[in-house]
N, C-alpha and C. Protein backbone atom coordinates (compact mmCIF):
# COMPACT_ATOMS: atom_id res chain seq x y z
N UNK A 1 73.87 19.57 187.30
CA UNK A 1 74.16 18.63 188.37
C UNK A 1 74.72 19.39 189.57
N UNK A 2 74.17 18.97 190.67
CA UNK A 2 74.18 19.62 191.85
C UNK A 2 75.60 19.16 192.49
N UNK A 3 76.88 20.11 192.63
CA UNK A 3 77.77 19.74 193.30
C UNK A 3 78.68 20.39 194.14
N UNK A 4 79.05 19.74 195.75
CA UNK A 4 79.20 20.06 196.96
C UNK A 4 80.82 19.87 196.68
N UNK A 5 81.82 21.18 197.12
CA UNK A 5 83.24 21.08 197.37
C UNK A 5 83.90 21.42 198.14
N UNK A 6 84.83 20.52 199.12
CA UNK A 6 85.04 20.85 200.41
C UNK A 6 86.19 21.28 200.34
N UNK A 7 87.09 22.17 201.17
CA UNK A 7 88.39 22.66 201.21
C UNK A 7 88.61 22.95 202.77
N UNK A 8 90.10 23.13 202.76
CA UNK A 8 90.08 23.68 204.18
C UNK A 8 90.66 22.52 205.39
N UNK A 9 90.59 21.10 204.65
CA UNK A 9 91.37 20.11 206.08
C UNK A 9 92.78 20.19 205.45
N UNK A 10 93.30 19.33 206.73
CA UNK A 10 94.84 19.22 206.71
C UNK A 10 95.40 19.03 207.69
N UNK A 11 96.52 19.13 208.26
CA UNK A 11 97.23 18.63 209.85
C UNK A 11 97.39 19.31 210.92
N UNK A 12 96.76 19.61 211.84
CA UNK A 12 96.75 20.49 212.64
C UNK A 12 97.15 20.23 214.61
N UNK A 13 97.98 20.54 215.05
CA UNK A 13 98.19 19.79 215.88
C UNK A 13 97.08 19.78 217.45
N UNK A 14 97.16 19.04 217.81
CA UNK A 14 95.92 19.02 218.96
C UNK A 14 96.00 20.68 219.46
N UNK A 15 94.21 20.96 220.14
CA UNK A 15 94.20 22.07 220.30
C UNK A 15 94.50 23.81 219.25
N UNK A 16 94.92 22.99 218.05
CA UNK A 16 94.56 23.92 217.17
C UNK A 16 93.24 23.82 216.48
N UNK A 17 93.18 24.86 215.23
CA UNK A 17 91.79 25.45 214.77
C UNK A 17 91.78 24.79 213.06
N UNK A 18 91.44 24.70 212.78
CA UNK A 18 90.76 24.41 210.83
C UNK A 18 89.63 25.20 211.01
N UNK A 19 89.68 25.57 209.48
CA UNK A 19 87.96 25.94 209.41
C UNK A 19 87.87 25.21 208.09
N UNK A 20 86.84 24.64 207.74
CA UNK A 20 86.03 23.63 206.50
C UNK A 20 85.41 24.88 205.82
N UNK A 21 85.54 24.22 204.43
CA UNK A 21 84.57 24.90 203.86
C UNK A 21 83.79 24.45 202.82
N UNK A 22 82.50 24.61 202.18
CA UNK A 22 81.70 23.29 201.63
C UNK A 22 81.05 25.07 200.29
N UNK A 23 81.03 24.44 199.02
CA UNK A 23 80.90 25.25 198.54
C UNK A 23 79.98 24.47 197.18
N UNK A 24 78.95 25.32 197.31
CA UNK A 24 77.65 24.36 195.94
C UNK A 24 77.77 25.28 194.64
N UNK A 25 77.75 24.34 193.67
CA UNK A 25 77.48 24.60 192.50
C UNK A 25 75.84 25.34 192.38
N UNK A 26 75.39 25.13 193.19
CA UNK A 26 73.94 26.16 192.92
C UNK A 26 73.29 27.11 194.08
N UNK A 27 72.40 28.00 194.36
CA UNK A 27 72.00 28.39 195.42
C UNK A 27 72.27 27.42 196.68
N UNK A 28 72.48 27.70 198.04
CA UNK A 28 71.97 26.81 198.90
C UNK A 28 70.58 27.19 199.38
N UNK A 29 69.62 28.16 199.40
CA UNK A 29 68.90 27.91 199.36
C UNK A 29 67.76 26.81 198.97
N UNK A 30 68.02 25.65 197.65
CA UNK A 30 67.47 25.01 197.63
C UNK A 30 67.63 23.45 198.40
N UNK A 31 68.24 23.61 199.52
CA UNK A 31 68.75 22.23 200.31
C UNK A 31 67.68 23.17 201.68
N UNK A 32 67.35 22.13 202.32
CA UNK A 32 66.32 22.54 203.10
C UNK A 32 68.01 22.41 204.25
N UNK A 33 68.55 21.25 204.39
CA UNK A 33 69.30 21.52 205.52
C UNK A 33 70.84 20.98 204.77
N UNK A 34 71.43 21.63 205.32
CA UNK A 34 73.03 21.15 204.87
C UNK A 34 73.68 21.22 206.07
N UNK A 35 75.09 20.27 206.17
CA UNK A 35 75.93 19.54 207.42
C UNK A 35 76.76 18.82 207.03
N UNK A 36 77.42 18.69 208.06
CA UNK A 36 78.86 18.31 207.89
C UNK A 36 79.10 16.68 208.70
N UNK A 37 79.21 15.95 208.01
CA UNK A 37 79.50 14.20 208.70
C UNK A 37 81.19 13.96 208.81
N UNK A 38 81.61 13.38 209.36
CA UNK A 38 82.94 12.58 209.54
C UNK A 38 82.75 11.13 209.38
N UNK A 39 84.14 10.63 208.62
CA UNK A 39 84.25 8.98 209.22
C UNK A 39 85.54 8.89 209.10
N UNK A 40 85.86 8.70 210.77
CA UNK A 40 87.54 7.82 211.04
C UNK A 40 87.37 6.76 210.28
N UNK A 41 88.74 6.12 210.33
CA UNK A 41 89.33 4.57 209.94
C UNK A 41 88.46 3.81 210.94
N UNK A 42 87.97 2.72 209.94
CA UNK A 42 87.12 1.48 210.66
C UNK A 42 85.66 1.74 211.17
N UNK A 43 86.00 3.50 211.00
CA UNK A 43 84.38 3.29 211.72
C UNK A 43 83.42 4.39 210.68
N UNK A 44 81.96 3.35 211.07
CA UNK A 44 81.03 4.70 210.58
C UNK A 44 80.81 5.98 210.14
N UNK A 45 80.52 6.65 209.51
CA UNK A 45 80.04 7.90 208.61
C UNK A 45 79.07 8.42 209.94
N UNK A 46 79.31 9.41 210.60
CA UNK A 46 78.71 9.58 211.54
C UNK A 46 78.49 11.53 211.24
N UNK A 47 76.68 11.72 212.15
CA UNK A 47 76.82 13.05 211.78
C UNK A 47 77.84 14.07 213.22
N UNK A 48 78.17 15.45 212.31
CA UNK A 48 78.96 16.30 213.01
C UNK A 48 77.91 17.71 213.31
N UNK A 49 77.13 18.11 212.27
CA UNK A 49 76.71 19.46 212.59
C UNK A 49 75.59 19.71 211.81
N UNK A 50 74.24 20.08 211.89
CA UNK A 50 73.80 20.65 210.66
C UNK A 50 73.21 21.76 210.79
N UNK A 51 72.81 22.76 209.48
CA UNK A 51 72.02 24.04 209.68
C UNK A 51 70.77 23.82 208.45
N UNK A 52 70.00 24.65 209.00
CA UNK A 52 68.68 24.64 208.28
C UNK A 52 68.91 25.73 207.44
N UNK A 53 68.18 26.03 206.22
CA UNK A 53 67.48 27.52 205.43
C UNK A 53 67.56 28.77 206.19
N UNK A 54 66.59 27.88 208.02
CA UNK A 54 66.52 29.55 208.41
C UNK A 54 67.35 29.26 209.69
N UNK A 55 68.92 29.15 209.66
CA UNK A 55 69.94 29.31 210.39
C UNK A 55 69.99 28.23 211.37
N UNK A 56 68.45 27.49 211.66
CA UNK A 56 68.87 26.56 213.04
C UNK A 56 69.97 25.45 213.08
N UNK A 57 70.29 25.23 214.08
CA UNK A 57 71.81 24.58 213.91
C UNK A 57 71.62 23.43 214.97
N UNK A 58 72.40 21.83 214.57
CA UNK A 58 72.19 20.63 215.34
C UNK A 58 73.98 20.96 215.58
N UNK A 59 74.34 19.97 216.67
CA UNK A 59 75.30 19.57 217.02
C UNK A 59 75.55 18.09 218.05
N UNK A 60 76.72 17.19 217.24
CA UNK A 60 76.59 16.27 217.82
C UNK A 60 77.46 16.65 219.23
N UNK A 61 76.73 15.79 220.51
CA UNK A 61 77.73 16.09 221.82
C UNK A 61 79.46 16.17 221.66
N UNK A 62 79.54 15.65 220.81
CA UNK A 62 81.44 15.35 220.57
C UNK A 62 81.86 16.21 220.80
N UNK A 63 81.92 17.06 219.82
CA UNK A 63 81.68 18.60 219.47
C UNK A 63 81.14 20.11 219.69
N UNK A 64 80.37 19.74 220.69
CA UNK A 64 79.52 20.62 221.19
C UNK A 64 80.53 21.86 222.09
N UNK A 65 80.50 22.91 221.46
CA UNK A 65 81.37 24.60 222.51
C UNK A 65 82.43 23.98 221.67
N UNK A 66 83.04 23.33 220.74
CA UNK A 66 84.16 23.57 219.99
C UNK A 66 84.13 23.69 218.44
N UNK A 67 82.96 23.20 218.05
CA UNK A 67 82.65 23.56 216.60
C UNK A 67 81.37 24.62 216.02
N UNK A 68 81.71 24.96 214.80
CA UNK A 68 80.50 25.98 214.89
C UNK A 68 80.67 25.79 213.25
N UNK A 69 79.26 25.40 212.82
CA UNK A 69 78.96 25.90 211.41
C UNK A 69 78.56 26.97 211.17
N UNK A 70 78.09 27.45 209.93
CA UNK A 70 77.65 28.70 209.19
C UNK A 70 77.18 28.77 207.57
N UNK A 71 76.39 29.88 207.32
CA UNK A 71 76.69 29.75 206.18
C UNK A 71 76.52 31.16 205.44
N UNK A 72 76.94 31.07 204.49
CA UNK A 72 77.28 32.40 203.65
C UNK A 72 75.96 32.61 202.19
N UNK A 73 75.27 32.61 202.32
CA UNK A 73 74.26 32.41 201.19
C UNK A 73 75.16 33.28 200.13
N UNK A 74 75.47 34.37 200.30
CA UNK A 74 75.78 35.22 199.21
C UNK A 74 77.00 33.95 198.16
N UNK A 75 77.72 33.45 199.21
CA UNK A 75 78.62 32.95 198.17
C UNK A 75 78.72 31.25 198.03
N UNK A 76 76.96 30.80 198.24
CA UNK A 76 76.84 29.98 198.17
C UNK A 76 78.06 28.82 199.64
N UNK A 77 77.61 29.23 200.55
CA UNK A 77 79.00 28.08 200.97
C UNK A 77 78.76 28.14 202.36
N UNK A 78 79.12 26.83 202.59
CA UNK A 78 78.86 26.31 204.06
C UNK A 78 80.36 26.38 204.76
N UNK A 79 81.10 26.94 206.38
CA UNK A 79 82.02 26.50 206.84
C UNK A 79 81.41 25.82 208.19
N UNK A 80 82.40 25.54 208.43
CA UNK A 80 82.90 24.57 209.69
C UNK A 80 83.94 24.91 210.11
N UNK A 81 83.82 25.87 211.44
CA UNK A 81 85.13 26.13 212.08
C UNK A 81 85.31 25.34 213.19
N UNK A 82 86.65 24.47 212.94
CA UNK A 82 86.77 23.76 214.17
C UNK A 82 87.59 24.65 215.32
N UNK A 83 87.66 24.47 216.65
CA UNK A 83 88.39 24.83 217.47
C UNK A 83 88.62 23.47 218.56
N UNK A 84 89.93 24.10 219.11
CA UNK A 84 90.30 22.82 220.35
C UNK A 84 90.21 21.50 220.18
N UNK A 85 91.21 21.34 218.51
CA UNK A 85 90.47 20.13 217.91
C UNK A 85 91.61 18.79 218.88
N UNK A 86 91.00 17.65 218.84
CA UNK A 86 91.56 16.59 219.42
C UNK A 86 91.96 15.30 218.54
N UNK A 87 93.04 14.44 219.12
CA UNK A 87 93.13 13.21 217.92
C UNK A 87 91.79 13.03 217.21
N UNK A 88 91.18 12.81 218.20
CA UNK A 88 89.85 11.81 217.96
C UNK A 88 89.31 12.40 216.88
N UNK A 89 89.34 13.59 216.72
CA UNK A 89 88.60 14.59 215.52
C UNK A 89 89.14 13.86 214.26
N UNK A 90 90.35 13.33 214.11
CA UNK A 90 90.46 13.15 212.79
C UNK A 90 89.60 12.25 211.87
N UNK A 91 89.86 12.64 210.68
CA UNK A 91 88.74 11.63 209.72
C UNK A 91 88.45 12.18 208.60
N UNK A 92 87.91 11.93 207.67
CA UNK A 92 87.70 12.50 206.18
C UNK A 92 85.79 13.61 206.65
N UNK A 93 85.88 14.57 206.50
CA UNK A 93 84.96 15.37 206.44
C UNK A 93 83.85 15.60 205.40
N UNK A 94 83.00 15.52 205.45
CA UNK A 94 82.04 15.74 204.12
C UNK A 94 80.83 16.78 204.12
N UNK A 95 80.36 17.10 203.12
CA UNK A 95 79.67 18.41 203.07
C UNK A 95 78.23 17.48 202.99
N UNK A 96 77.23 18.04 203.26
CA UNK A 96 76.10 17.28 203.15
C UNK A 96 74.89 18.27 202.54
N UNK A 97 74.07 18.20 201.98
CA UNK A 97 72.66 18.89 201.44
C UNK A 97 71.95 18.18 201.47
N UNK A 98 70.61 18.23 201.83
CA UNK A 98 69.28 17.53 201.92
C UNK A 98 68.29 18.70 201.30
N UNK A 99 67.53 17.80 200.69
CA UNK A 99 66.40 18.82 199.82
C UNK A 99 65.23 17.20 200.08
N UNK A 100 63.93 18.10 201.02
CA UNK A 100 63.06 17.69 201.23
C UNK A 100 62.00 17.43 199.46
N UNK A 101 61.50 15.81 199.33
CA UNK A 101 61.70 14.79 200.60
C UNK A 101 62.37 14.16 200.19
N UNK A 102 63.59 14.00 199.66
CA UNK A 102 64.14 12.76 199.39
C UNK A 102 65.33 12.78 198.98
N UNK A 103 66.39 14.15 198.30
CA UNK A 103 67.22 14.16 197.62
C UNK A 103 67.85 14.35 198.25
N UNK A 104 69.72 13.70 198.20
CA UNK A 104 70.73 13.96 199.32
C UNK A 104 71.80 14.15 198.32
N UNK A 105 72.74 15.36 198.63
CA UNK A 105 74.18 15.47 197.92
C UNK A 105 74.99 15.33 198.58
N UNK A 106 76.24 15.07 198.34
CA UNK A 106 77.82 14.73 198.81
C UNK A 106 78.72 15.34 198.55
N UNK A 107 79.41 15.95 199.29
CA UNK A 107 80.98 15.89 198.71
C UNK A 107 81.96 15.04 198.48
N UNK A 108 82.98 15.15 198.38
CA UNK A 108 83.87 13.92 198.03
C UNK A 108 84.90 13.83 199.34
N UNK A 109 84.85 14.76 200.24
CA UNK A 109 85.68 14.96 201.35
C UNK A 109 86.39 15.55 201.68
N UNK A 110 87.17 15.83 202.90
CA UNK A 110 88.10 16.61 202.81
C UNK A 110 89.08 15.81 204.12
N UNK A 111 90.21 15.74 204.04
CA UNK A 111 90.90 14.92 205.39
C UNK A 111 91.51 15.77 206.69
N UNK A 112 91.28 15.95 208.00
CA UNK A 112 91.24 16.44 208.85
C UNK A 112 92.28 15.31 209.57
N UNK A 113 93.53 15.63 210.05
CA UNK A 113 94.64 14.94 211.06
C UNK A 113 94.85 15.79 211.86
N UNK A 114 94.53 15.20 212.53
CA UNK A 114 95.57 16.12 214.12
C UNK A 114 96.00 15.45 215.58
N UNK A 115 97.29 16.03 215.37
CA UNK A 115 98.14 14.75 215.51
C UNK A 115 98.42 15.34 217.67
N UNK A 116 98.86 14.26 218.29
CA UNK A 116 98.80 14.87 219.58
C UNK A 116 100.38 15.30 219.87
């Protein structure tokens, strides 16, 4: 069983840094794309970042020149370094894998506060 573990949130005060980290129980090679979603209180599961197999990388505008994913094939594991983070950033973080066409994994989360 295929499983995604996130580490790395916690309280950080505005304008500081976290880095995420998303770590699979199996190659990531076999997820065609893996990424990182948020959802504040009250609202939507919304996406944050994703990278492909061969490095290409999405970013939502929110975020854009302050976050940066990656990934480490050797040790299996996806980060997310935040920078110049803002209230608004806060929210439970999640690791994401997609394996074309149809299969999607989860993490269980990780909680990101930052307080102004």
């Amino acid at each position: 069983q295929v499983q995604l573990v996130e580490s790395g949130g916690g309280l950080v005060q505005a304008g500081g840094s976290l880095r995420l980290s998303c770590a699979a129980s199996t190659s990531i090679f076999m997820f065609n794309t893996m990424g990182w979603y948020r959802q504040a209180p009250g609202k939507q599961r919304e996406l944050v970042t994703t990278i492909t197999s061969g490095g290409s990388t999405y970013y939502a505008d929110s975020v854009k020149g302050r976050f940066t994913i990656s990934r480490d094939n050797a040790k299996n594991t996806v980060y997310l370094q935040m920078n110049s983070l803002e209230p608004e950033d806060t929210a439970v973080y999640y690791c994401n894998g997609r394996r074309f066409p149809g299969s999607v994994y989860w993490g269980r989360g990780t909680q990101v506060t930052v307080s102004s």
